[in-house]
PDB file of N, CA and C in Angstrom:
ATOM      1  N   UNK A   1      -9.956  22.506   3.282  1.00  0.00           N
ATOM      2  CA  UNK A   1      -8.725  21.829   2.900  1.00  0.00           C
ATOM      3  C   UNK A   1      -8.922  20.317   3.020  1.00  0.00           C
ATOM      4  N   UNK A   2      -8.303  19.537   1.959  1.00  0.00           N
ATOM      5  CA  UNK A   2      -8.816  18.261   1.897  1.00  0.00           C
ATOM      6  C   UNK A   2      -7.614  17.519   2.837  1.00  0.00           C
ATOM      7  N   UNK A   3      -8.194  16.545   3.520  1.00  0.00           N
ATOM      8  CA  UNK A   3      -7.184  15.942   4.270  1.00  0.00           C
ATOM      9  C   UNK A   3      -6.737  14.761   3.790  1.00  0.00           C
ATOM     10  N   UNK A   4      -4.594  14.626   4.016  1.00  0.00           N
ATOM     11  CA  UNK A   4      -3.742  14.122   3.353  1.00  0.00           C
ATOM     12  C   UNK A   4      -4.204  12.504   3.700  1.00  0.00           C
ATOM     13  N   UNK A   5      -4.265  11.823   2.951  1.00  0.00           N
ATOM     14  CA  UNK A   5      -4.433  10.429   2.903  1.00  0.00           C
ATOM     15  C   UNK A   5      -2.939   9.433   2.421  1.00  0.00           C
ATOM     16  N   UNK A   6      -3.089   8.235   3.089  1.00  0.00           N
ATOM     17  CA  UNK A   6      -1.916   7.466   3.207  1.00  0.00           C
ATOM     18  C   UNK A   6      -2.104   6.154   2.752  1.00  0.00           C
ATOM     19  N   UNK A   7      -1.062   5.858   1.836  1.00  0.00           N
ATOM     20  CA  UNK A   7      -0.932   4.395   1.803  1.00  0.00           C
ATOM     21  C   UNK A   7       0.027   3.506   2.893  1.00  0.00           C
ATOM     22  N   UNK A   8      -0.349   2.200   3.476  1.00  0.00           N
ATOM     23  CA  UNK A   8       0.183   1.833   4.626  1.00  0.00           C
ATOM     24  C   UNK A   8       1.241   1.014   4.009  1.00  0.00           C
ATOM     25  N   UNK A   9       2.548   0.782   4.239  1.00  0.00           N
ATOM     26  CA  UNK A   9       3.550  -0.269   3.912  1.00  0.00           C
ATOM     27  C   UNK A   9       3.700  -1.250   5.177  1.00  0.00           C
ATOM     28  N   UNK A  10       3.046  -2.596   4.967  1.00  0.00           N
ATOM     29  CA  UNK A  10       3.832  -3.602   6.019  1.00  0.00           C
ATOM     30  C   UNK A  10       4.917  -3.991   5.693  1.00  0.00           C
ATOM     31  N   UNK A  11       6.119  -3.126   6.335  1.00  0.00           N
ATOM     32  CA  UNK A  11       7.641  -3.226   6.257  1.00  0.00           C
ATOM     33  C   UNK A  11       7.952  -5.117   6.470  1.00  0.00           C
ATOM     34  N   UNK A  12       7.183  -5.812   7.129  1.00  0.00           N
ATOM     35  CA  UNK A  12       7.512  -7.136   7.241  1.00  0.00           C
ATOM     36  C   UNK A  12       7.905  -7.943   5.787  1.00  0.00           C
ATOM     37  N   UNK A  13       7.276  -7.599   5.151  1.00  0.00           N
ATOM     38  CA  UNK A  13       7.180  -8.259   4.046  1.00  0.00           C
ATOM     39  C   UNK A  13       7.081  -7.627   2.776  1.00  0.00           C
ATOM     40  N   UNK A  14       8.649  -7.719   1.638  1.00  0.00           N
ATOM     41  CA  UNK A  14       8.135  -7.567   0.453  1.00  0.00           C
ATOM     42  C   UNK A  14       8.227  -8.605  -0.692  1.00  0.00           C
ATOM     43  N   UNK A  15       7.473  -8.861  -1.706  1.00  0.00           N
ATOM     44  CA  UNK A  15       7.467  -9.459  -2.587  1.00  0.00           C
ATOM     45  C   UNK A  15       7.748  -9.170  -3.642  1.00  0.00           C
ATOM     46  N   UNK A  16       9.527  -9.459  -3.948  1.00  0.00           N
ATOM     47  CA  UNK A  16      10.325  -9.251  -5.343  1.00  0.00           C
ATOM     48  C   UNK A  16      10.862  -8.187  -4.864  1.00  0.00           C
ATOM     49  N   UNK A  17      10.507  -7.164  -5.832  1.00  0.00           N
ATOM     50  CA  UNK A  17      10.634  -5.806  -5.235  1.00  0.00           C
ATOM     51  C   UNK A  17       9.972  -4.689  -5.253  1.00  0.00           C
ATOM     52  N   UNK A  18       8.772  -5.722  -5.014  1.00  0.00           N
ATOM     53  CA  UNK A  18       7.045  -4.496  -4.825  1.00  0.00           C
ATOM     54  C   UNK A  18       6.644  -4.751  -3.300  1.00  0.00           C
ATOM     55  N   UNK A  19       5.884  -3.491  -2.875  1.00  0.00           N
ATOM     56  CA  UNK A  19       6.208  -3.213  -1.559  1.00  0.00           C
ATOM     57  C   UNK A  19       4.234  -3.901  -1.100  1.00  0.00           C
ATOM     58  N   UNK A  20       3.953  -4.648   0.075  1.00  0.00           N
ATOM     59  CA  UNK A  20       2.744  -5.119   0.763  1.00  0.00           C
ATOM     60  C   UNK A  20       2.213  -4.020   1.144  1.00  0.00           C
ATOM     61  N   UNK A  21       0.943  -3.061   0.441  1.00  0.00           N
ATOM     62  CA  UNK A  21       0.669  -2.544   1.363  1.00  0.00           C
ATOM     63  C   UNK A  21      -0.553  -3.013   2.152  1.00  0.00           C
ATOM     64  N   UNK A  22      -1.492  -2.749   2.888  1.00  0.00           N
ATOM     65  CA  UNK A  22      -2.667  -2.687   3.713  1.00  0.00           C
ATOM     66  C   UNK A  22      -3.473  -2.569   2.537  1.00  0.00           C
ATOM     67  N   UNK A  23      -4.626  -3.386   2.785  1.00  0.00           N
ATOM     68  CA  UNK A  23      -5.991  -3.141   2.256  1.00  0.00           C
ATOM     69  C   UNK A  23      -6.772  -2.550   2.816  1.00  0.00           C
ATOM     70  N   UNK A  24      -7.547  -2.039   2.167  1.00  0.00           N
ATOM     71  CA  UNK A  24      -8.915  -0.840   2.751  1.00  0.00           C
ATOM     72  C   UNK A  24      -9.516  -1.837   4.151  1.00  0.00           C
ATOM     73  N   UNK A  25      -9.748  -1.240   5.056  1.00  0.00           N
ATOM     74  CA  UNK A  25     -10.172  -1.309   6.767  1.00  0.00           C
ATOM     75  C   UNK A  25      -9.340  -2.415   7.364  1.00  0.00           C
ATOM     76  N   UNK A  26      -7.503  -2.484   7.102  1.00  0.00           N
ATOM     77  CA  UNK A  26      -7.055  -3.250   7.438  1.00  0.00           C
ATOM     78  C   UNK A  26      -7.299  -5.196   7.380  1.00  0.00           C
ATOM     79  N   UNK A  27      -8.105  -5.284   6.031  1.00  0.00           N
ATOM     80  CA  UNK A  27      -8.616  -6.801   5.590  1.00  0.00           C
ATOM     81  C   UNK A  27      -7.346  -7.434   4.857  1.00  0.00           C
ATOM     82  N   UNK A  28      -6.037  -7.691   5.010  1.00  0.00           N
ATOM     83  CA  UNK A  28      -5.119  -8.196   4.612  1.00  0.00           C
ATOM     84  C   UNK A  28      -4.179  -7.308   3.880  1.00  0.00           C
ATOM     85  N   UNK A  29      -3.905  -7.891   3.232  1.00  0.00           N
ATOM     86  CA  UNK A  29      -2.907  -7.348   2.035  1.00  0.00           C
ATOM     87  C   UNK A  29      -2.585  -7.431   0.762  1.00  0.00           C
ATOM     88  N   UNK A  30      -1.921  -6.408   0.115  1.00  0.00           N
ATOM     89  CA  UNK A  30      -1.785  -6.771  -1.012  1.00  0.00           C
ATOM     90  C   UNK A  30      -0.605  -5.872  -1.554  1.00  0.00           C
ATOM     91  N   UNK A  31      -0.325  -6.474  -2.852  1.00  0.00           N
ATOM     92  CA  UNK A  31       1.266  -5.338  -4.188  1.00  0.00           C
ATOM     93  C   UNK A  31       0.601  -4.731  -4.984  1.00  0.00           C
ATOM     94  N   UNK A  32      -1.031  -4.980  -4.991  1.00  0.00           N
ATOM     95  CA  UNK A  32      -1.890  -4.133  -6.147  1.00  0.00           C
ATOM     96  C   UNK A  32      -2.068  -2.740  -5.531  1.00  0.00           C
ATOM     97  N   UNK A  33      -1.816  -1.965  -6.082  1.00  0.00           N
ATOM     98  CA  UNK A  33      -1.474  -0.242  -5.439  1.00  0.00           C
ATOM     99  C   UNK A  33      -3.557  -0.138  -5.776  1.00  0.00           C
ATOM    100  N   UNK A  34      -3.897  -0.799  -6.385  1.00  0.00           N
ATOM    101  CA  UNK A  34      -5.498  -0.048  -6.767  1.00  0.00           C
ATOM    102  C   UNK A  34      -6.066  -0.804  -5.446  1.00  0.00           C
ATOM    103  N   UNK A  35      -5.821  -1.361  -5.323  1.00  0.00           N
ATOM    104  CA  UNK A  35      -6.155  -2.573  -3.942  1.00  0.00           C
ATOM    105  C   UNK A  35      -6.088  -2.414  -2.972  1.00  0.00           C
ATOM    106  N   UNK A  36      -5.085  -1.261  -2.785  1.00  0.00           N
ATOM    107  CA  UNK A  36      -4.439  -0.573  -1.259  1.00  0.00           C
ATOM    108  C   UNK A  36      -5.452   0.310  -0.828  1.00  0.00           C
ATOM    109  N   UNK A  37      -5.518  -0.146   0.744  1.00  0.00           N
ATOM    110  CA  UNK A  37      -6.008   0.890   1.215  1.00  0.00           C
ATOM    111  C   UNK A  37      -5.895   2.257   1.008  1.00  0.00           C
ATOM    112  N   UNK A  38      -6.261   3.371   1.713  1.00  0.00           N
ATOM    113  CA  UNK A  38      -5.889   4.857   2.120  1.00  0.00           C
ATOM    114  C   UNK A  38      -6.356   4.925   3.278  1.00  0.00           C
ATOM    115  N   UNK A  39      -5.507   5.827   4.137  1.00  0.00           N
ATOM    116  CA  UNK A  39      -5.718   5.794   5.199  1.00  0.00           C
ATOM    117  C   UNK A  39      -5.816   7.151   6.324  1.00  0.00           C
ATOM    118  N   UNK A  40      -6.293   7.776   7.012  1.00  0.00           N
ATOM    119  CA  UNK A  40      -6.212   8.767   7.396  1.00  0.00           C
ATOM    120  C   UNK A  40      -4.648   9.367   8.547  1.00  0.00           C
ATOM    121  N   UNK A  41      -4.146  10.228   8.921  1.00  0.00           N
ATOM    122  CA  UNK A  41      -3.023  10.467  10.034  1.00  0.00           C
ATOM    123  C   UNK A  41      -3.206   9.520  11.164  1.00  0.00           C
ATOM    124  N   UNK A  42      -4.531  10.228  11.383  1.00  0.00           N
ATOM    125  CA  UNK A  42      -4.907   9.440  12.697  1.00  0.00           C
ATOM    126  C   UNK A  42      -5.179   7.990  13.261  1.00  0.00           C
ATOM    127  N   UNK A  43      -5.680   7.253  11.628  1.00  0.00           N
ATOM    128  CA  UNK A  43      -5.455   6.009  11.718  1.00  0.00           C
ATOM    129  C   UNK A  43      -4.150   5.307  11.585  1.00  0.00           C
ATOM    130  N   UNK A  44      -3.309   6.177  10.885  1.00  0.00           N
ATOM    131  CA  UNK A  44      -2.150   5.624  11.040  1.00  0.00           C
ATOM    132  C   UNK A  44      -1.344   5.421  12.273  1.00  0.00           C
ATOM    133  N   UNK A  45      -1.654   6.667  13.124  1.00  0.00           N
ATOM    134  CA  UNK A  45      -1.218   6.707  14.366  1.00  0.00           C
ATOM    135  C   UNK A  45      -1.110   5.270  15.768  1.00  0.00           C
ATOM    136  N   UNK A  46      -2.435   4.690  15.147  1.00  0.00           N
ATOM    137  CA  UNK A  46      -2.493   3.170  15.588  1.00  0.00           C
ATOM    138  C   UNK A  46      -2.682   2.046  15.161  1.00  0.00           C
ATOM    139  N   UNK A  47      -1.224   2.461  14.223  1.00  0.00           N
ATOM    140  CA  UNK A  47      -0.824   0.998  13.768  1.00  0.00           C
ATOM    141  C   UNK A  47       0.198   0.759  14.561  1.00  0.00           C
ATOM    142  N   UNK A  48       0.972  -0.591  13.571  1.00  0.00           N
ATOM    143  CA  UNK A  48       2.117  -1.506  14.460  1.00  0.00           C
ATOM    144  C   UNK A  48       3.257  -0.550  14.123  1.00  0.00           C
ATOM    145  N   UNK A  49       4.201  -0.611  14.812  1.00  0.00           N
ATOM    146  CA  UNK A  49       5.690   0.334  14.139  1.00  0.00           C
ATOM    147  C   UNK A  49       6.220  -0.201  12.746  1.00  0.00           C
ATOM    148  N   UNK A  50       6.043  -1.234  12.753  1.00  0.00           N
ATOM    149  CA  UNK A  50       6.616  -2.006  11.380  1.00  0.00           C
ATOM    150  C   UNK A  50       5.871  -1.565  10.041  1.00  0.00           C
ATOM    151  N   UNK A  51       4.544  -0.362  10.186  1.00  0.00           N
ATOM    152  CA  UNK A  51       3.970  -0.238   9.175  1.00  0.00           C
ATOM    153  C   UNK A  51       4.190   1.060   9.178  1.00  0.00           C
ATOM    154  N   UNK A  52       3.938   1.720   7.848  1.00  0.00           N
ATOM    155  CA  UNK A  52       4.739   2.482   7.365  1.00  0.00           C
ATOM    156  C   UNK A  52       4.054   3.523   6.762  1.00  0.00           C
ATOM    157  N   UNK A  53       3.279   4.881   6.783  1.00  0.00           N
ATOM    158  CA  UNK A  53       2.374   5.204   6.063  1.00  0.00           C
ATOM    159  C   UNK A  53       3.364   6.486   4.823  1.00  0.00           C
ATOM    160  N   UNK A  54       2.585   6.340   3.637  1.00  0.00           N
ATOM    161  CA  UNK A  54       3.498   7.081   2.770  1.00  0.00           C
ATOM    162  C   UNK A  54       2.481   7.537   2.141  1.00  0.00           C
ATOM    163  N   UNK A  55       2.509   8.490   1.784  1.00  0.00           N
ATOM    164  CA  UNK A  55       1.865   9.704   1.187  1.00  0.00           C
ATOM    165  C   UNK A  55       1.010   9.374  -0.146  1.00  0.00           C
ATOM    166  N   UNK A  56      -0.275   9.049  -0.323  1.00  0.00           N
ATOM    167  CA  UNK A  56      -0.629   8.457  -1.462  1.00  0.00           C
ATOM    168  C   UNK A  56      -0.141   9.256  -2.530  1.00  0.00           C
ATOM    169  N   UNK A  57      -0.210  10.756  -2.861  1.00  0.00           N
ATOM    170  CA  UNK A  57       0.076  11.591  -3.599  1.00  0.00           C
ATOM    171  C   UNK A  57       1.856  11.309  -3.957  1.00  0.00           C
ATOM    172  N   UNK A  58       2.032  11.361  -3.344  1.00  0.00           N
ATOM    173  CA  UNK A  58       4.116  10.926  -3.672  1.00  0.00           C
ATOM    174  C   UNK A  58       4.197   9.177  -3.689  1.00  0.00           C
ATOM    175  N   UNK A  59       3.548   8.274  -3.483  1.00  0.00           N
ATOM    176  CA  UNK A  59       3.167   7.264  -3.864  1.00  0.00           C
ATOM    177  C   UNK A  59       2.954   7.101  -5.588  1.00  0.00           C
ATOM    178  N   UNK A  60       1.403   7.520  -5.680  1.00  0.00           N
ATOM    179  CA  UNK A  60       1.198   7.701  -6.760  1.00  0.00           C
ATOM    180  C   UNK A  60       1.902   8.201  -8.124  1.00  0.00           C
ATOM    181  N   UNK A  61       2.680   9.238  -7.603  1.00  0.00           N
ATOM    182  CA  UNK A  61       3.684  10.141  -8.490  1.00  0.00           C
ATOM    183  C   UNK A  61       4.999   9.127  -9.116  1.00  0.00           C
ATOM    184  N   UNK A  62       5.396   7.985  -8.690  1.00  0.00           N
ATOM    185  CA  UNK A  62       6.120   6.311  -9.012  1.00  0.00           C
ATOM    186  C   UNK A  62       5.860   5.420  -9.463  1.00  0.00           C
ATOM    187  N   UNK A  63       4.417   5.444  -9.504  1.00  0.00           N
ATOM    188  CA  UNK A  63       3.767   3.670  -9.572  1.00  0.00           C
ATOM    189  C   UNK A  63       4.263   3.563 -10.305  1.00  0.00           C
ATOM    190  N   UNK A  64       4.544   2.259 -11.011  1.00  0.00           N
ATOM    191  CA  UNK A  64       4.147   1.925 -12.293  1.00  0.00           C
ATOM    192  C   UNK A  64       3.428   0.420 -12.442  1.00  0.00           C
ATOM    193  N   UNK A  65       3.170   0.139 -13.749  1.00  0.00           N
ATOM    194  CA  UNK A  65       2.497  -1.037 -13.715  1.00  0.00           C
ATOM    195  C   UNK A  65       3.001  -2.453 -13.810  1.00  0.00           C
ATOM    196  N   UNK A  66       2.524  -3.088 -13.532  1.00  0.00           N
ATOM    197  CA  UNK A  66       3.329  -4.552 -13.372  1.00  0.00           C
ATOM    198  C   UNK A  66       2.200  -5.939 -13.552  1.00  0.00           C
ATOM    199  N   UNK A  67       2.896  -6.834 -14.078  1.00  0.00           N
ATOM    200  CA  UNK A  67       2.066  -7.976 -14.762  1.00  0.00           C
ATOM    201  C   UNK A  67       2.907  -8.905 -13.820  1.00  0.00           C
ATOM    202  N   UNK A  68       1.449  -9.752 -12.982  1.00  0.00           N
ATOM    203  CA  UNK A  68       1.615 -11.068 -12.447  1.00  0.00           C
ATOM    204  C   UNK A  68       1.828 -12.117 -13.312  1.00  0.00           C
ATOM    205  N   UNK A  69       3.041 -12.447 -12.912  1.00  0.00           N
ATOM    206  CA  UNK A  69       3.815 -13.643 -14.237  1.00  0.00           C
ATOM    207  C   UNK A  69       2.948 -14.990 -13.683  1.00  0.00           C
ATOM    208  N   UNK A  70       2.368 -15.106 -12.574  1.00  0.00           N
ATOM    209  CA  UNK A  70       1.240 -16.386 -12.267  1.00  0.00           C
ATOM    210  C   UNK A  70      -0.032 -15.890 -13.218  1.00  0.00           C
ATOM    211  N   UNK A  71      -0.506 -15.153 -13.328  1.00  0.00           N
ATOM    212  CA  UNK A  71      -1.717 -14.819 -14.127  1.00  0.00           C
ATOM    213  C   UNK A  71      -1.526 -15.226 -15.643  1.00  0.00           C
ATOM    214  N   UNK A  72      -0.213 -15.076 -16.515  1.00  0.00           N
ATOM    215  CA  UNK A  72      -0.040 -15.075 -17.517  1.00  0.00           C
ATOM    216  C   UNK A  72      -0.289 -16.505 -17.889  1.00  0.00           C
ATOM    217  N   UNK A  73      -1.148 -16.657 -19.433  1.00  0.00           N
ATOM    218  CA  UNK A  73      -1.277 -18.571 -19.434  1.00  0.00           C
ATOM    219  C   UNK A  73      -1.201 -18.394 -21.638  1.00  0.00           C
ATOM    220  N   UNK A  74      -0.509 -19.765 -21.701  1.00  0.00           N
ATOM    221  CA  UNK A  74      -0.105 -19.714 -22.947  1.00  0.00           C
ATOM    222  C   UNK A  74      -1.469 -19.598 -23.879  1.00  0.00           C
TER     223      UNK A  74
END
């Protein structure tokens, strides 16, 4: 049985109304869902309370895509 993997939400902070999650081995952050870490139960277990782990699979099942209006150039 494959074991359930997590995307982390740092509840501190969102931008607009896309959610920060954790980057892969806890190296900052980011709103890019391809960018986001995954994370195991157990690592989640020792994080901060303010972070948030959500189910990549029911994650995934919402995304949608979104264009950085700073990236865009005439």
């Amino acid at each position: 049985m494959e074991e359930e993997l997590f995307y982390v939400q740092d509840t501190r902070t969102i931008v607009g109304n896309t959610v920060m999650w954790w980057c892969p081995d806890g190296k900052g952050y980011t709103c890019d869902l391809k960018s986001a870490g995954k994370y195991t139960a157990a690592e989640c277990r020792k994080m901060r309370v303010t972070d948030v782990p959500w189910p990549c699979k029911q994650v995934d099942a919402i995304a949608t895509l979104q264009v950085d209006v700073q990236k865009l150039r005439p």
